[in-house]
PDB file of N, CA and C in Angstrom:
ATOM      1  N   UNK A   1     -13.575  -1.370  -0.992  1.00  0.00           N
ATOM      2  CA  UNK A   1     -12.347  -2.036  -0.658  1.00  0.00           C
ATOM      3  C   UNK A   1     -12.325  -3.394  -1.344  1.00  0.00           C
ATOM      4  N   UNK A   2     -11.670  -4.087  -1.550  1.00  0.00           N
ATOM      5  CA  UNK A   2     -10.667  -5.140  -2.548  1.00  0.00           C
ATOM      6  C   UNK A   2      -9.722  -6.210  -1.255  1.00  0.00           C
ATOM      7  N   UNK A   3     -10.454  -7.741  -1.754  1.00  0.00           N
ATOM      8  CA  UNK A   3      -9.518  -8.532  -0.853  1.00  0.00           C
ATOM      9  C   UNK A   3      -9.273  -9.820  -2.121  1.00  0.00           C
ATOM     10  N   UNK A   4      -8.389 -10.305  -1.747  1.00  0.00           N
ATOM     11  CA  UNK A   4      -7.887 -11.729  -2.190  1.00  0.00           C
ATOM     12  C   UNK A   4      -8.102 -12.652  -1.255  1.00  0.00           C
ATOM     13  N   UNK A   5      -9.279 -13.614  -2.853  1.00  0.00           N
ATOM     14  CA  UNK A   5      -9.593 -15.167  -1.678  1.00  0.00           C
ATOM     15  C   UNK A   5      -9.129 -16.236  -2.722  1.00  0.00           C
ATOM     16  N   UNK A   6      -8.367 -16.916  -1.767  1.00  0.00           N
ATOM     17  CA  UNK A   6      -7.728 -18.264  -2.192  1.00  0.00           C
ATOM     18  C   UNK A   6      -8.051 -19.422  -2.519  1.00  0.00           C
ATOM     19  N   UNK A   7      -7.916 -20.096  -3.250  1.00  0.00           N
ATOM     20  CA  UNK A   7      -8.370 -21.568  -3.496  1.00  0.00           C
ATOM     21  C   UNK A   7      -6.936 -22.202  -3.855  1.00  0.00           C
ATOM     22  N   UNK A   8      -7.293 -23.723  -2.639  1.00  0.00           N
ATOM     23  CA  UNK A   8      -6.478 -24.423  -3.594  1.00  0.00           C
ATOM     24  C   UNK A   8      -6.563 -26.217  -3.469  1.00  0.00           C
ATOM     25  N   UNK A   9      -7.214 -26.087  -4.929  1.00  0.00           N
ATOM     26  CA  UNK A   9      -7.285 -27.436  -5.337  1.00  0.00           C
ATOM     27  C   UNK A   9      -7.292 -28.609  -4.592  1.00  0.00           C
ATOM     28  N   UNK A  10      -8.337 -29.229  -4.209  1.00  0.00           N
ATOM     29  CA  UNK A  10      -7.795 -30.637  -3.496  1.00  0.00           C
ATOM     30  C   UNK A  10      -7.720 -29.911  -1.812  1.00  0.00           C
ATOM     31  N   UNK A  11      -7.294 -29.236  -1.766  1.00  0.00           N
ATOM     32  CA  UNK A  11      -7.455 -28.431   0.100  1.00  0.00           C
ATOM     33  C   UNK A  11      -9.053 -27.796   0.463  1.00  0.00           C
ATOM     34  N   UNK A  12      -8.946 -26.163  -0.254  1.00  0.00           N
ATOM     35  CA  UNK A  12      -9.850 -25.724   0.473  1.00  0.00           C
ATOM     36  C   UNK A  12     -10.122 -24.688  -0.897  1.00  0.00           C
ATOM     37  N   UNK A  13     -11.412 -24.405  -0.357  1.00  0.00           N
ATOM     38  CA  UNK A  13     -11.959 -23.322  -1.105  1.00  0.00           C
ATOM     39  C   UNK A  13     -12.678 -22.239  -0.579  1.00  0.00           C
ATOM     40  N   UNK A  14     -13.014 -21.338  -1.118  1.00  0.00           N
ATOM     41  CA  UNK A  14     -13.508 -20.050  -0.108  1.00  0.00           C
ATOM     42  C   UNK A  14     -14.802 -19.915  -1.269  1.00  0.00           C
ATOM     43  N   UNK A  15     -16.520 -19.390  -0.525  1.00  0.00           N
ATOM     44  CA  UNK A  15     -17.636 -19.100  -1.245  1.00  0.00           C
ATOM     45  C   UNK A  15     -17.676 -18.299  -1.486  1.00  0.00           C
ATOM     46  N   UNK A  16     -17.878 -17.560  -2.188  1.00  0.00           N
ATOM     47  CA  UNK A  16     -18.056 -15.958  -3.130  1.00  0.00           C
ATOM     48  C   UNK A  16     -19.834 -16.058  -2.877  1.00  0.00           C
ATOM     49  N   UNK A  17     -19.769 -15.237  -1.684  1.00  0.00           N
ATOM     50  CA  UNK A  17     -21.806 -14.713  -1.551  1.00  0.00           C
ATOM     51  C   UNK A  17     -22.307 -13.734  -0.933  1.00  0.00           C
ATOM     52  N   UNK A  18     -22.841 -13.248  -0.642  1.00  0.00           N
ATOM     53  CA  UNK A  18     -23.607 -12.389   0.030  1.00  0.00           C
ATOM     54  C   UNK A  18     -22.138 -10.929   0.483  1.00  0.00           C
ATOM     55  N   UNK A  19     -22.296  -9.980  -0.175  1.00  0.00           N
ATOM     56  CA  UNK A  19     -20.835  -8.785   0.076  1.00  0.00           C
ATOM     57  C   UNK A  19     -20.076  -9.141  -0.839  1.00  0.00           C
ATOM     58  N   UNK A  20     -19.709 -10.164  -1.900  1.00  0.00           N
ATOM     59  CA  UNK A  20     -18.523 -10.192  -2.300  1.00  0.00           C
ATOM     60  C   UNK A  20     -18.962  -9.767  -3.981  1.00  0.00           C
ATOM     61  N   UNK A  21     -18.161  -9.203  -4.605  1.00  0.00           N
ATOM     62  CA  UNK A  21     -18.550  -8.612  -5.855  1.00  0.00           C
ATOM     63  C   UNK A  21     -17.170  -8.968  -6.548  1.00  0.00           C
ATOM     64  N   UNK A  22     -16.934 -10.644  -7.263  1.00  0.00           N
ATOM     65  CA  UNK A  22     -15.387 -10.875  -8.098  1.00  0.00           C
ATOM     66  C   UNK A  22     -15.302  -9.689  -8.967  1.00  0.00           C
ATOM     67  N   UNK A  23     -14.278  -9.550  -8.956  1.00  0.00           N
ATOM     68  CA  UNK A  23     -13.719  -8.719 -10.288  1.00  0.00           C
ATOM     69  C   UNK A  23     -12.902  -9.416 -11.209  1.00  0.00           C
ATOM     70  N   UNK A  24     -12.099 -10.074 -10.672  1.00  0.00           N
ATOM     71  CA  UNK A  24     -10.964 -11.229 -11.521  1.00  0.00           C
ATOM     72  C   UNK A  24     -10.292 -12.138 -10.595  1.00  0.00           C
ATOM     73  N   UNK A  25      -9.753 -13.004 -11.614  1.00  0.00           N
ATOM     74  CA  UNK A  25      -9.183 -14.423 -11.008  1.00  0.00           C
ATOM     75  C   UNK A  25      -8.122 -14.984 -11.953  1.00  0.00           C
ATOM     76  N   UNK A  26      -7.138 -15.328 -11.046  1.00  0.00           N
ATOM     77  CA  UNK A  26      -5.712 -15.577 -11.375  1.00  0.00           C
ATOM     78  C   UNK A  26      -5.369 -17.102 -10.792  1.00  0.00           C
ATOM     79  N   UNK A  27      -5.169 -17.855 -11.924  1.00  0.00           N
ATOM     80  CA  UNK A  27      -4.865 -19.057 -11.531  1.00  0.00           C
ATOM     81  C   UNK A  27      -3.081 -19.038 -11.324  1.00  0.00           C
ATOM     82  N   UNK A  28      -2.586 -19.995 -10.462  1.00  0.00           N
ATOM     83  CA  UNK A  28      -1.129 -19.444  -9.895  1.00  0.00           C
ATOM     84  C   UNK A  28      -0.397 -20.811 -10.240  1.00  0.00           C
ATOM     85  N   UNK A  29       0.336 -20.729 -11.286  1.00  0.00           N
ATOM     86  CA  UNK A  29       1.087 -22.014 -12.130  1.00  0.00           C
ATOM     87  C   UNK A  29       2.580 -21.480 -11.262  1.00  0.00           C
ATOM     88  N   UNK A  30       2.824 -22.730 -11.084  1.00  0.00           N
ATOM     89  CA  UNK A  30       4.296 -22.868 -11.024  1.00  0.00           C
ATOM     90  C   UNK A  30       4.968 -23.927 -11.052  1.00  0.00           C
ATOM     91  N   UNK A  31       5.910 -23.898 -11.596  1.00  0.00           N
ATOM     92  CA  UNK A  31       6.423 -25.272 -12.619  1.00  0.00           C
ATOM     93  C   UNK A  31       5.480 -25.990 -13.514  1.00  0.00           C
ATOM     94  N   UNK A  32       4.797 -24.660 -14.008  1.00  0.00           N
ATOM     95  CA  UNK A  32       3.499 -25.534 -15.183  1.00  0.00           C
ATOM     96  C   UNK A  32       2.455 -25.835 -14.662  1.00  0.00           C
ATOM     97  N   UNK A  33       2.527 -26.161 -12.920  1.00  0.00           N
ATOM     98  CA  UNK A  33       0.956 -26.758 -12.123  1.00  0.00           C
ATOM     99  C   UNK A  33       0.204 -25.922 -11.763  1.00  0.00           C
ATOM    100  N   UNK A  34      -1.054 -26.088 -11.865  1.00  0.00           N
ATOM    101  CA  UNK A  34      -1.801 -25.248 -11.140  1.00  0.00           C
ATOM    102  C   UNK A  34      -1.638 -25.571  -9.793  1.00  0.00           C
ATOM    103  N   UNK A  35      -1.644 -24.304  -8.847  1.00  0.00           N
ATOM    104  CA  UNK A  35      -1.420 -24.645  -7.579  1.00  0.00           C
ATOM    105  C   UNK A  35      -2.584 -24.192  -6.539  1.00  0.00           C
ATOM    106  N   UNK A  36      -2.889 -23.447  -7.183  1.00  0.00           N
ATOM    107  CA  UNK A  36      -3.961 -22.252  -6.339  1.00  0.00           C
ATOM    108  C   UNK A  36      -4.698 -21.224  -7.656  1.00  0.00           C
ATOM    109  N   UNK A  37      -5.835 -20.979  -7.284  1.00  0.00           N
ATOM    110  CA  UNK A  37      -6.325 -19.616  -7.909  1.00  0.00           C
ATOM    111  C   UNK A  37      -7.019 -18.350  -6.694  1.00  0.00           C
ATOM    112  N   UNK A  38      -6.339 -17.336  -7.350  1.00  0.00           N
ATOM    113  CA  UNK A  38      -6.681 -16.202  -6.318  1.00  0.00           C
ATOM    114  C   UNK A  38      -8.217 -15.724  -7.073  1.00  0.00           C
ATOM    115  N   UNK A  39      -9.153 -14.741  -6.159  1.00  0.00           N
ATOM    116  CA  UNK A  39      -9.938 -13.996  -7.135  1.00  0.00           C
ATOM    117  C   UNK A  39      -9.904 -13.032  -6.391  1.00  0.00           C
ATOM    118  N   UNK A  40      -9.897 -11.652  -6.726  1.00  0.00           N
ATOM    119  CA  UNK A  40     -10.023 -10.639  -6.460  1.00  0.00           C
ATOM    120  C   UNK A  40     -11.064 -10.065  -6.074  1.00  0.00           C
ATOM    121  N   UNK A  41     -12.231  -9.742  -4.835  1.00  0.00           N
ATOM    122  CA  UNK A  41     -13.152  -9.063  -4.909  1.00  0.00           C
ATOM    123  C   UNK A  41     -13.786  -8.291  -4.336  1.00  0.00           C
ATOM    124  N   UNK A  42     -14.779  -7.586  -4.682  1.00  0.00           N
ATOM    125  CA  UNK A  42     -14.986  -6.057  -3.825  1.00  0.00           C
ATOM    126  C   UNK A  42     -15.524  -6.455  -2.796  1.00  0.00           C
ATOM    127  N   UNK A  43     -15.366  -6.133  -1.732  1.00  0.00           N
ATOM    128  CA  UNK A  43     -16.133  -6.331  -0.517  1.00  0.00           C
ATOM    129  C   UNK A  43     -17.093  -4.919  -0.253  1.00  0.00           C
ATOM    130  N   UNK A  44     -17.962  -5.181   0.085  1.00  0.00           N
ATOM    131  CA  UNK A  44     -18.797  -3.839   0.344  1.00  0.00           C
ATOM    132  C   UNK A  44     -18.584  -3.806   1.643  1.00  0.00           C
ATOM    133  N   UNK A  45     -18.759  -5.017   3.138  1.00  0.00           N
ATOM    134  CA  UNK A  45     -19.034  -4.462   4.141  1.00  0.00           C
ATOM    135  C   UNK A  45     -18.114  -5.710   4.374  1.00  0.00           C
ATOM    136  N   UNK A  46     -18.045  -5.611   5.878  1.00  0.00           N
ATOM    137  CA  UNK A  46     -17.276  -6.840   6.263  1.00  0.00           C
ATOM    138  C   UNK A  46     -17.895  -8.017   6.731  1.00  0.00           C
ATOM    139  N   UNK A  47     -18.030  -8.827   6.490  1.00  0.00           N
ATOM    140  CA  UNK A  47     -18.977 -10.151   6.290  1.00  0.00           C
ATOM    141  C   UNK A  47     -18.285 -11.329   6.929  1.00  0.00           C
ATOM    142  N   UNK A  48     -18.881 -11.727   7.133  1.00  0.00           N
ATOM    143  CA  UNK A  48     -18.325 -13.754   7.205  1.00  0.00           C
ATOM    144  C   UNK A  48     -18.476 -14.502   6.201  1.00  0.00           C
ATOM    145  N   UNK A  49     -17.537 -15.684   5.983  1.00  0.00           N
ATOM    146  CA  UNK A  49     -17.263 -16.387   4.049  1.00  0.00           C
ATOM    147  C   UNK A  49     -16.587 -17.331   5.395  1.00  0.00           C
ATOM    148  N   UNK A  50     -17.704 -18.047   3.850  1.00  0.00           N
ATOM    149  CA  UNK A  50     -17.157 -19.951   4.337  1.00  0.00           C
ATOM    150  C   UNK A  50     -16.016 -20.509   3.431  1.00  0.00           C
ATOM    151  N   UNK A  51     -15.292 -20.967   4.248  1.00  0.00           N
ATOM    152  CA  UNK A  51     -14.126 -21.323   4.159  1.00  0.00           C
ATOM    153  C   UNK A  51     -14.249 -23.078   3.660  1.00  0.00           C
ATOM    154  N   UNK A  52     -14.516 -23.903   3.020  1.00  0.00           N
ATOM    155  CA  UNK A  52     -14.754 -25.369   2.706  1.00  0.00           C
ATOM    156  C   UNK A  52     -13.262 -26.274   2.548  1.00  0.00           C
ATOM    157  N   UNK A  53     -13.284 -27.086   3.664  1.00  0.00           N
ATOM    158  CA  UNK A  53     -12.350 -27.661   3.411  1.00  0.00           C
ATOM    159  C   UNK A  53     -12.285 -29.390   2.413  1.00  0.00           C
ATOM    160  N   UNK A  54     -11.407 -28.905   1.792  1.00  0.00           N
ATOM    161  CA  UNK A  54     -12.098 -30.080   0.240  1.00  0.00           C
ATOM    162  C   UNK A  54     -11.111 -31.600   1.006  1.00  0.00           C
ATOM    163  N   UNK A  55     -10.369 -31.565   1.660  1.00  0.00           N
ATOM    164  CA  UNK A  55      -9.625 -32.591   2.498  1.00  0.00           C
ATOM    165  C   UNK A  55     -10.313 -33.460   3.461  1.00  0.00           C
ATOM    166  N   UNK A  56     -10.855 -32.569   3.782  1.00  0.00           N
ATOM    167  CA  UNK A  56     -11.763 -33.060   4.993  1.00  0.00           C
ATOM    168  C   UNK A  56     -13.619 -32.743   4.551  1.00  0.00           C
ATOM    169  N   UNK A  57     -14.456 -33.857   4.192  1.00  0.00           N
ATOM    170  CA  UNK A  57     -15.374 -33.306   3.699  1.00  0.00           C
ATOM    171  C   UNK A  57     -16.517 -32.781   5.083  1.00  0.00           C
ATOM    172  N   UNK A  58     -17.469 -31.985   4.754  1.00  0.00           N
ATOM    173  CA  UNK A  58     -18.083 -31.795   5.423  1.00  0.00           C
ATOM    174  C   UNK A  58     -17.507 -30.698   6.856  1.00  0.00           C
ATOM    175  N   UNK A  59     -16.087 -30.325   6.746  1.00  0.00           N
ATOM    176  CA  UNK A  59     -15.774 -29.441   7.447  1.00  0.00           C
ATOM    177  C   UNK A  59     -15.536 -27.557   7.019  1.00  0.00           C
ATOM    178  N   UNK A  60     -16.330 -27.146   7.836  1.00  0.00           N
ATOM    179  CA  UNK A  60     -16.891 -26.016   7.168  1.00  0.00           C
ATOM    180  C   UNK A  60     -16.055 -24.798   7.977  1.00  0.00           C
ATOM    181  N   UNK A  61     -15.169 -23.817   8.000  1.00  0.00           N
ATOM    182  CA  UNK A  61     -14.965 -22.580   8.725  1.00  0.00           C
ATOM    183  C   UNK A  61     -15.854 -21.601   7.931  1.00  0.00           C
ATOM    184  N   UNK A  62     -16.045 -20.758   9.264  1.00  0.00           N
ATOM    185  CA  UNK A  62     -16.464 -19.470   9.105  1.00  0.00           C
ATOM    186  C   UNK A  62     -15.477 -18.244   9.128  1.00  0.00           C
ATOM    187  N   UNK A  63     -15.180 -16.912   9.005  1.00  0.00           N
ATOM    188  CA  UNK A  63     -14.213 -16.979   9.124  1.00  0.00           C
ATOM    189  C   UNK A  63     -14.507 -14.947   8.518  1.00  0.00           C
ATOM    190  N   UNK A  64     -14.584 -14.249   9.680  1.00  0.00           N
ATOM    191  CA  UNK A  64     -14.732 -13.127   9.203  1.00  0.00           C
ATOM    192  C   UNK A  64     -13.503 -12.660   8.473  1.00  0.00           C
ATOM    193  N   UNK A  65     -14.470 -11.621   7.758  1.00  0.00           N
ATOM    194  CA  UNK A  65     -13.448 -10.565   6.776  1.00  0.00           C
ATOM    195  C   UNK A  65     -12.391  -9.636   7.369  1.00  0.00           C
ATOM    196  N   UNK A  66     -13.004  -9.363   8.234  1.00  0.00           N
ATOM    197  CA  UNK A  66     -12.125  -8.260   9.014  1.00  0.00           C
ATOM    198  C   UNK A  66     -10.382  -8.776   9.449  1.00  0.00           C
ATOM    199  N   UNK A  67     -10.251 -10.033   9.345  1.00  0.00           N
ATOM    200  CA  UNK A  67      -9.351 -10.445   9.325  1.00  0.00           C
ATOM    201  C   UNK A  67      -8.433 -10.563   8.037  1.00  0.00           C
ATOM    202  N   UNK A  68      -8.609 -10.716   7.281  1.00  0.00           N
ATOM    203  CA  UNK A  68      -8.686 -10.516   5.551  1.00  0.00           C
ATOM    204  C   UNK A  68      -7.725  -8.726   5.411  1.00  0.00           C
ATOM    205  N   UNK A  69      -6.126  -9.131   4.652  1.00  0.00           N
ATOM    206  CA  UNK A  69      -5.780  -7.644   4.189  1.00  0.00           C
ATOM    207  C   UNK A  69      -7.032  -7.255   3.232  1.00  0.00           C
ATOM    208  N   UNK A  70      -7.092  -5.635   3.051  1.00  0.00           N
ATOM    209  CA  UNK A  70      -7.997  -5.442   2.468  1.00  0.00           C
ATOM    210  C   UNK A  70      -7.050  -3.579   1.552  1.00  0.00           C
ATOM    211  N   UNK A  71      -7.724  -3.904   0.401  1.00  0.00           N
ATOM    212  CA  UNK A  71      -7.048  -3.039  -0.787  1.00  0.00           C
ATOM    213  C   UNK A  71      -7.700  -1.933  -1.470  1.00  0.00           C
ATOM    214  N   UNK A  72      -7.628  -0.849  -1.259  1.00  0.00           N
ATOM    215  CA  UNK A  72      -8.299   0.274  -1.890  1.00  0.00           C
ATOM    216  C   UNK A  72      -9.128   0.388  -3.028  1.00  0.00           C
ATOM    217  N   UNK A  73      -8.002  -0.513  -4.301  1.00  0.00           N
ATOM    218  CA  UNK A  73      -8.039  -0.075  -4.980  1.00  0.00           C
ATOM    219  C   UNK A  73      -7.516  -2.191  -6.382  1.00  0.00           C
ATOM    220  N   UNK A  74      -8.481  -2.482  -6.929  1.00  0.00           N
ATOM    221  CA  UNK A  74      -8.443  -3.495  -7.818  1.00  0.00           C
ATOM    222  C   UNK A  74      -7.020  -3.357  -8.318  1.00  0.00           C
ATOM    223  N   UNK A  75      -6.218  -2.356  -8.598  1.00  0.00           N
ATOM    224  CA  UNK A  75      -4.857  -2.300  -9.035  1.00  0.00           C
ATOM    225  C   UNK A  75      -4.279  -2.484  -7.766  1.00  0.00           C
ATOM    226  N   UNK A  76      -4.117  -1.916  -6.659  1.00  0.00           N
ATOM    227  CA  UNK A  76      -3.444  -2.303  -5.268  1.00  0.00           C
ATOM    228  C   UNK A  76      -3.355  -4.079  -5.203  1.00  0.00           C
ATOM    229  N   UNK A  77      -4.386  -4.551  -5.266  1.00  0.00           N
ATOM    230  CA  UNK A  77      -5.029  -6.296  -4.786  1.00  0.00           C
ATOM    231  C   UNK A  77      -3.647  -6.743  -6.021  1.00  0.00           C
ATOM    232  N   UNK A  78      -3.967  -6.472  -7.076  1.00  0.00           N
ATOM    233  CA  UNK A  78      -3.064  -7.491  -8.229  1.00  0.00           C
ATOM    234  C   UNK A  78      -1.526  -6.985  -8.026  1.00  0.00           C
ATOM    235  N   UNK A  79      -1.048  -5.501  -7.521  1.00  0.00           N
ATOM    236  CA  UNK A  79       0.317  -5.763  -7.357  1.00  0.00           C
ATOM    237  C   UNK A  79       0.743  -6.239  -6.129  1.00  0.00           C
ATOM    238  N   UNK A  80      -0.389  -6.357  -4.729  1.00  0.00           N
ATOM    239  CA  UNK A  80       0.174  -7.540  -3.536  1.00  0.00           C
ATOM    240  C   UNK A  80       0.269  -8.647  -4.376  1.00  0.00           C
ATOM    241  N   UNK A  81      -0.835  -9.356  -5.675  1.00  0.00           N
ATOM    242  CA  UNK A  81      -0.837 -10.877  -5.497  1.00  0.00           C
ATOM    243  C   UNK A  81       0.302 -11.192  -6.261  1.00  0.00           C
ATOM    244  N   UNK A  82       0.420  -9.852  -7.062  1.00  0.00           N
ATOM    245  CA  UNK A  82       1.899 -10.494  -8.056  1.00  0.00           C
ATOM    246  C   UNK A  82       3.136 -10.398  -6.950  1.00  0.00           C
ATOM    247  N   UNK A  83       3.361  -9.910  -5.861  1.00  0.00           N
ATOM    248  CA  UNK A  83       4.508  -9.462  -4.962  1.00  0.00           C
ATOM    249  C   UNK A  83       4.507 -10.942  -4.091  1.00  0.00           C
ATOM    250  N   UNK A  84       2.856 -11.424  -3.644  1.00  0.00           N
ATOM    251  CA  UNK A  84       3.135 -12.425  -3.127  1.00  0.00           C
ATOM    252  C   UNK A  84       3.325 -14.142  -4.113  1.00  0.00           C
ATOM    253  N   UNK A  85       3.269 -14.203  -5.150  1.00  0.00           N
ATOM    254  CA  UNK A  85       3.517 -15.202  -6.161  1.00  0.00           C
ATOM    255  C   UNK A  85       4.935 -15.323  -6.764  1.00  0.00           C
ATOM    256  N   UNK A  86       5.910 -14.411  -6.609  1.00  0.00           N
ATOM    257  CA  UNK A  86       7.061 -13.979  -7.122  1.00  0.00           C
ATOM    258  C   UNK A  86       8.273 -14.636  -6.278  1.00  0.00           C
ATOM    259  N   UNK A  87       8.834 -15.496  -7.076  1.00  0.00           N
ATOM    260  CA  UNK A  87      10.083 -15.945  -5.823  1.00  0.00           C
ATOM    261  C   UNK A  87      11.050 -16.103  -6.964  1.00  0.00           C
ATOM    262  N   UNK A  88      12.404 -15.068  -7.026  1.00  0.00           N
ATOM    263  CA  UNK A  88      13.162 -15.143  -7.326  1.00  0.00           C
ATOM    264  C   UNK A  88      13.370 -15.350  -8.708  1.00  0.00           C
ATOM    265  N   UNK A  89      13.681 -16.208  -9.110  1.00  0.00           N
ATOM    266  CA  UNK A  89      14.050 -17.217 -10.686  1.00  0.00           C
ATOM    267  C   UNK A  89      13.349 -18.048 -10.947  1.00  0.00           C
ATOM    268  N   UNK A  90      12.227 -18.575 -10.025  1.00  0.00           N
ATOM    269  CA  UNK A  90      11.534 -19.726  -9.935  1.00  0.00           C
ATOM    270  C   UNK A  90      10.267 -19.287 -11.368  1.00  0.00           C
ATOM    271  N   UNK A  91       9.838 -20.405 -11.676  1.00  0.00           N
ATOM    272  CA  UNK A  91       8.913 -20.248 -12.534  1.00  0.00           C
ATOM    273  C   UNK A  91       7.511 -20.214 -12.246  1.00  0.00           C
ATOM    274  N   UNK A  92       7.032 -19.241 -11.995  1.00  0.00           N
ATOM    275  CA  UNK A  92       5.889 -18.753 -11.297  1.00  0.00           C
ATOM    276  C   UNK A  92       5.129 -17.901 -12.236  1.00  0.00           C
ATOM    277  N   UNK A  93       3.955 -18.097 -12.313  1.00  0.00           N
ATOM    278  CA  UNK A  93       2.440 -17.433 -12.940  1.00  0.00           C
ATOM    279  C   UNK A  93       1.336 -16.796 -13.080  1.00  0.00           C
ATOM    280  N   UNK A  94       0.726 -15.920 -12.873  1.00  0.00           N
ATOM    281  CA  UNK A  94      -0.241 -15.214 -12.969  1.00  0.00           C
ATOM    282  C   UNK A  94      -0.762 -15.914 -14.023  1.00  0.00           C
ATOM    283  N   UNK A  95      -2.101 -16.443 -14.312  1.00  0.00           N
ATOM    284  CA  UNK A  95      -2.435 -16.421 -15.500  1.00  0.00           C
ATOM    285  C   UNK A  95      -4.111 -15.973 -15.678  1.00  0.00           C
ATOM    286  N   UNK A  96      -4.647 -15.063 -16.401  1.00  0.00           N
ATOM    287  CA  UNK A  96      -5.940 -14.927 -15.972  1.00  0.00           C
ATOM    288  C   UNK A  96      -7.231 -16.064 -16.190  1.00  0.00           C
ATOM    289  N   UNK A  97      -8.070 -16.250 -15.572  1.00  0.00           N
ATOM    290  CA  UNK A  97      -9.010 -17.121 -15.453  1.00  0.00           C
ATOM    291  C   UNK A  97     -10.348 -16.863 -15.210  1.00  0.00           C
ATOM    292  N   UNK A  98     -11.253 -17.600 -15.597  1.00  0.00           N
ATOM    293  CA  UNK A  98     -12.509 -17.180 -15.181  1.00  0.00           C
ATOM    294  C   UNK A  98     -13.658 -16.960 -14.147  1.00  0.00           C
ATOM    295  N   UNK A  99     -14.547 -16.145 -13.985  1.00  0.00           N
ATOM    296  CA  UNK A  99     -14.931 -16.281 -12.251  1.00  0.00           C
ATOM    297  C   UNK A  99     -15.979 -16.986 -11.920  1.00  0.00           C
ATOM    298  N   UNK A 100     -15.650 -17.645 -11.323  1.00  0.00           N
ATOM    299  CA  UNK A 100     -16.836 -18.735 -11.019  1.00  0.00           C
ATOM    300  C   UNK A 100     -18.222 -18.333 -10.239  1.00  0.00           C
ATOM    301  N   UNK A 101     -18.745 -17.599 -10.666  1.00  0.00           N
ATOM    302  CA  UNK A 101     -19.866 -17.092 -10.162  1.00  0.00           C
ATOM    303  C   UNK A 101     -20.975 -18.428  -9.821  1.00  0.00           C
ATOM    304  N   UNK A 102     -20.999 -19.116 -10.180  1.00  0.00           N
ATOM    305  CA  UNK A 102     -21.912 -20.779  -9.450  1.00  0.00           C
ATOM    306  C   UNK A 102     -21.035 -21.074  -8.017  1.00  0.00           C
ATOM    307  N   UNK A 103     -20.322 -20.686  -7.345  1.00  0.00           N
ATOM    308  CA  UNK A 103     -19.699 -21.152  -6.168  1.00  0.00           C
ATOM    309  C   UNK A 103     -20.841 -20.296  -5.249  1.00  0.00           C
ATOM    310  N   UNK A 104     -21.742 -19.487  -6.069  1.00  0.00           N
ATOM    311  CA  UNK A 104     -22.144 -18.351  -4.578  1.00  0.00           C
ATOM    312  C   UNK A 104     -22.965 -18.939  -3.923  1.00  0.00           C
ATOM    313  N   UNK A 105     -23.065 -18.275  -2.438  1.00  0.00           N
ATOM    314  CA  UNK A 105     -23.768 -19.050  -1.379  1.00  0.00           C
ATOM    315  C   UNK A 105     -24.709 -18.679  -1.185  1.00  0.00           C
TER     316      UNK A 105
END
C-alpha cells in the first residue's frame, strides 16, 4: 500500500524511517512558490512517523499511519495528489523532485 506525506516549508515536516519505502516526490508550486512537497511512499505495515514541527522547535507528534488515506497502487497516490493540488484556473504544480533519503529516522 502507498500513502502521501507532506511537508511544508517553514511549518512541519514528516520522517521517512523505519516501514516507509519513498518512491517519488512532488514539490507543489503555485504562483511560482514552493508551497509544500508531497512524497509518495510504500508503507509495508502500519507504523508511527514523526511528525516535526519546524514553527515550533523541539515539538515533536507522533502520529500513526492508520490514520493516513492509503493507495493500492503508486499510480492511485499521484492521481489523488494531482486531484488534490488542482483548483480550477489557478496556477498550480506538480513538479518532480528528489527524495530525501537523509531525513530517515
Amino acid at each position: 500500500m502507498y500513502v502521501i506525506l507532506t511537508d511544508k516549508p517553514g511549518e512541519f515536516h514528516t520522517e521517512i524511517g523505519p516501514g516507509f519505502e519513498p518512491v517519488s516526490a512532488f514539490d507543489y508550486l503555485f504562483y511560482g512558490h514552493k508551497r509544500a512537497r508531497f512524497t509518495i511512499a510504500r508503507l509495508e505495515k502500519d507504523v508511527r512517523m514523526r511528525l516535526i514541527d519546524e514553527a515550533n522547535p523541539g515539538l515533536v507528534n507522533i502520529v500513526p499511519t492508520k490514520f493516513l488515506e492509503k493507495f493500492d497502487s503508486v499510480e492511485e497516490a499521484r492521481e489523488e495528489l494531482s486531484s488534490l493540488t488542482s483548483f480550477g484556473g489557478m496556477d498550480t504544480r506538480l513538479v518532480p523532485a528528489l527524495i530525501e533519503v537523509a531525513r530517515s529516522a
